[in-house]
N, C-alpha and C. Protein backbone atom coordinates (compact mmCIF):
# COMPACT_ATOMS: atom_id res chain seq x y z
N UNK A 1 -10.28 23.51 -7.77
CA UNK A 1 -10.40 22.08 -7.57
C UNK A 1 -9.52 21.67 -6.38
N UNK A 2 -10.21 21.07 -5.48
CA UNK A 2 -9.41 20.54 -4.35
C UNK A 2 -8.46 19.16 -4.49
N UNK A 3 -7.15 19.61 -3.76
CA UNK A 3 -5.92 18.70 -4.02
C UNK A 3 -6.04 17.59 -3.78
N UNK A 4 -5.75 16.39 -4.75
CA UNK A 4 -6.00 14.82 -3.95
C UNK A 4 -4.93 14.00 -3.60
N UNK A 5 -4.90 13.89 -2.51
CA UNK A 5 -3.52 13.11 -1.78
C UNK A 5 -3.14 11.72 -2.35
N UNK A 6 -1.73 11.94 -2.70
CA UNK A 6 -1.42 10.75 -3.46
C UNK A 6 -1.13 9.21 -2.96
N UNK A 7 -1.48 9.10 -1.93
CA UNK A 7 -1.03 7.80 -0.93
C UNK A 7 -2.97 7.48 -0.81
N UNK A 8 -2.97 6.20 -0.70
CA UNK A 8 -4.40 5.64 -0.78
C UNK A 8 -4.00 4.55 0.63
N UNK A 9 -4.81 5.05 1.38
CA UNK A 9 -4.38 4.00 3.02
C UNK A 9 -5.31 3.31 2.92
N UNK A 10 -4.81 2.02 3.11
CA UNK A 10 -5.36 0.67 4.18
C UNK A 10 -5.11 0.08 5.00
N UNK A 11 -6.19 -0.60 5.74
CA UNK A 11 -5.70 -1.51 6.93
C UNK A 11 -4.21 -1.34 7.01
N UNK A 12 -3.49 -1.65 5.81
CA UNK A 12 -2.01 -2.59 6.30
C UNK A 12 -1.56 -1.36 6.58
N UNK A 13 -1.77 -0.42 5.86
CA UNK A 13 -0.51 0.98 5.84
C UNK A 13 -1.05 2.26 6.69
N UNK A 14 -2.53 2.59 7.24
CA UNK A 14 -2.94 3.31 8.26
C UNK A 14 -1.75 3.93 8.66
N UNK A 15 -1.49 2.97 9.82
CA UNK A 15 -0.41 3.26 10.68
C UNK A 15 0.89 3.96 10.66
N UNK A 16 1.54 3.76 9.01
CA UNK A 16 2.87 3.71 8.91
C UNK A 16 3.03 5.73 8.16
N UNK A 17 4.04 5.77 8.54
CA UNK A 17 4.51 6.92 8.15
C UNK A 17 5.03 7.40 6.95
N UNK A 18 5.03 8.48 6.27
CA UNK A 18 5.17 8.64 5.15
C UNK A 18 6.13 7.55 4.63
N UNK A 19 7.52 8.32 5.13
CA UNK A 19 8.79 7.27 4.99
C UNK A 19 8.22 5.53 4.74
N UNK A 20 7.82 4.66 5.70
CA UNK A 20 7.32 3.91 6.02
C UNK A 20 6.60 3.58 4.36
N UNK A 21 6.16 4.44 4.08
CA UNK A 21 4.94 3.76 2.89
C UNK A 21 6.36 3.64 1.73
N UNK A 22 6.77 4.97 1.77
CA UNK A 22 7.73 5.17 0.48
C UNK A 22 8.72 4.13 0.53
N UNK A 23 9.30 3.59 1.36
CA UNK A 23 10.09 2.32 1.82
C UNK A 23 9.61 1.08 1.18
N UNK A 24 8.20 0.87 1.29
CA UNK A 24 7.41 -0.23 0.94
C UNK A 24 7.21 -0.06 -0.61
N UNK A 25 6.73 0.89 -0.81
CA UNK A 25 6.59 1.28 -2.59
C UNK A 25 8.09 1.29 -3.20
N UNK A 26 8.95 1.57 -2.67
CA UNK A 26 10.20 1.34 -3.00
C UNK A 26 10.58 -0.34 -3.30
N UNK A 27 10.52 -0.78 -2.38
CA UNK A 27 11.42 -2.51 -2.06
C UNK A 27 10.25 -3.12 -3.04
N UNK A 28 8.78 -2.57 -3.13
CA UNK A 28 7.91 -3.67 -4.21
C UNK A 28 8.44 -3.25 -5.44
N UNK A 29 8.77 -1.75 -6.02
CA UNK A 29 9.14 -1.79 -7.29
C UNK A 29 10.46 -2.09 -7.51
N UNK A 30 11.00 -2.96 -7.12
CA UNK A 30 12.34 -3.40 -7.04
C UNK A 30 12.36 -5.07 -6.47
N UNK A 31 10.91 -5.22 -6.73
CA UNK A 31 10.85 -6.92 -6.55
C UNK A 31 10.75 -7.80 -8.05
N UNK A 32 11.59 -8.36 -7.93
CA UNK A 32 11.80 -9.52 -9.24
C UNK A 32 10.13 -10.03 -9.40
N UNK A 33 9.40 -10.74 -10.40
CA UNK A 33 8.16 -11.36 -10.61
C UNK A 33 7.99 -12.57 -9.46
N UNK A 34 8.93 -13.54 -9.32
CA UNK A 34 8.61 -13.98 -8.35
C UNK A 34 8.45 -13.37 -6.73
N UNK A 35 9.42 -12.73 -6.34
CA UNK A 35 8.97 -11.92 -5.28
C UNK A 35 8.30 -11.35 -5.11
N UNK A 36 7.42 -10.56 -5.70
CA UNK A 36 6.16 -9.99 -5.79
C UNK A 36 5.01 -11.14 -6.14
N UNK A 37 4.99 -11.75 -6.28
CA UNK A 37 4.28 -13.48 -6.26
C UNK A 37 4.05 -13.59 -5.00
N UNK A 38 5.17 -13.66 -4.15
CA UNK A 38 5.11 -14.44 -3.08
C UNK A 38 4.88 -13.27 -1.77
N UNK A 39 5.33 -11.72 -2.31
CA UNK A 39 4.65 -10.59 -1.30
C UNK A 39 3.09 -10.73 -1.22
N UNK A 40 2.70 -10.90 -2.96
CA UNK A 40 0.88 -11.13 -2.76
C UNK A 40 0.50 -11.64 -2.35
N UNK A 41 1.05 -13.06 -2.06
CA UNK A 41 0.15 -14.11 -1.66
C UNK A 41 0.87 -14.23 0.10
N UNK A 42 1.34 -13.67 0.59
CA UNK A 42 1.53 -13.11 1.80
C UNK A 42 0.63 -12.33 2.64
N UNK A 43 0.06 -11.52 1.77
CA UNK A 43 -1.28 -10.64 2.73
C UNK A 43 -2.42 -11.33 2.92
N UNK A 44 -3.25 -11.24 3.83
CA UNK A 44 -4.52 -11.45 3.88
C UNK A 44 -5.30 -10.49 3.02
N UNK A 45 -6.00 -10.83 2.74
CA UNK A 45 -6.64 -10.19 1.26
C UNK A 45 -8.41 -9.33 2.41
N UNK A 46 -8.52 -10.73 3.20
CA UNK A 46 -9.97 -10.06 3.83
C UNK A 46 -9.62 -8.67 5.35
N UNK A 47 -8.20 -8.50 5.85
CA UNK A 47 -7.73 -7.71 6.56
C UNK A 47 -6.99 -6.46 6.17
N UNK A 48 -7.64 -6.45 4.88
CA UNK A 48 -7.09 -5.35 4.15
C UNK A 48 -8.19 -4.70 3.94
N UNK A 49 -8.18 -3.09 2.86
CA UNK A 49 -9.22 -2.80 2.50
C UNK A 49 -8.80 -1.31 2.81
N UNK A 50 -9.68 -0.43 1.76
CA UNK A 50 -9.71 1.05 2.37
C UNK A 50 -9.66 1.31 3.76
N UNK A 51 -8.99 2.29 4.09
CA UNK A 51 -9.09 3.23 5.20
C UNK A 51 -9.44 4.50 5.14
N UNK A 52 -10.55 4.79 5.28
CA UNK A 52 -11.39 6.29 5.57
C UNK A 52 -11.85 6.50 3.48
N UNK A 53 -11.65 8.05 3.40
CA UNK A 53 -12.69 8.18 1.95
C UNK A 53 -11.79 7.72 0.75
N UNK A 54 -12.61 7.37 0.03
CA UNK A 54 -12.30 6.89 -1.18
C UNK A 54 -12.17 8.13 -2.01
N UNK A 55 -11.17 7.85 -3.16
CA UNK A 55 -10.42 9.31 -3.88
C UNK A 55 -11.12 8.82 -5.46
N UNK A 56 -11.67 9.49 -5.95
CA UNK A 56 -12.14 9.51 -7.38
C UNK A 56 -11.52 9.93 -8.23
């Protein structure tokens, strides 16, 4: 069975580097309920979206 990579890229995160993602997954699970309120409603929701194949 072939290995499935555990990082799922989009628009926002393409770009960014491992570090980079783990940084971000870091500071969100370490956001109080309101701060994570106000990270969500921070993104554009329609400039987001998969980048390349989808993982099943």
């Amino acid at each position: 069975m072939a290995e499935q990579s555990k990082d799922i890229f989009s628009e926002h995160t393409k770009e960014m580097t491992s570090e980079q993602r783990t940084e971000l997954q870091e500071k969100v699970s370490n956001m109080t309920e309101e701060e994570l309120k106000e990270f969500r409603n921070s993104l554009d929701p329609d400039s987001m979206g998969f980048f390349g194949e989808e993982c099943v």
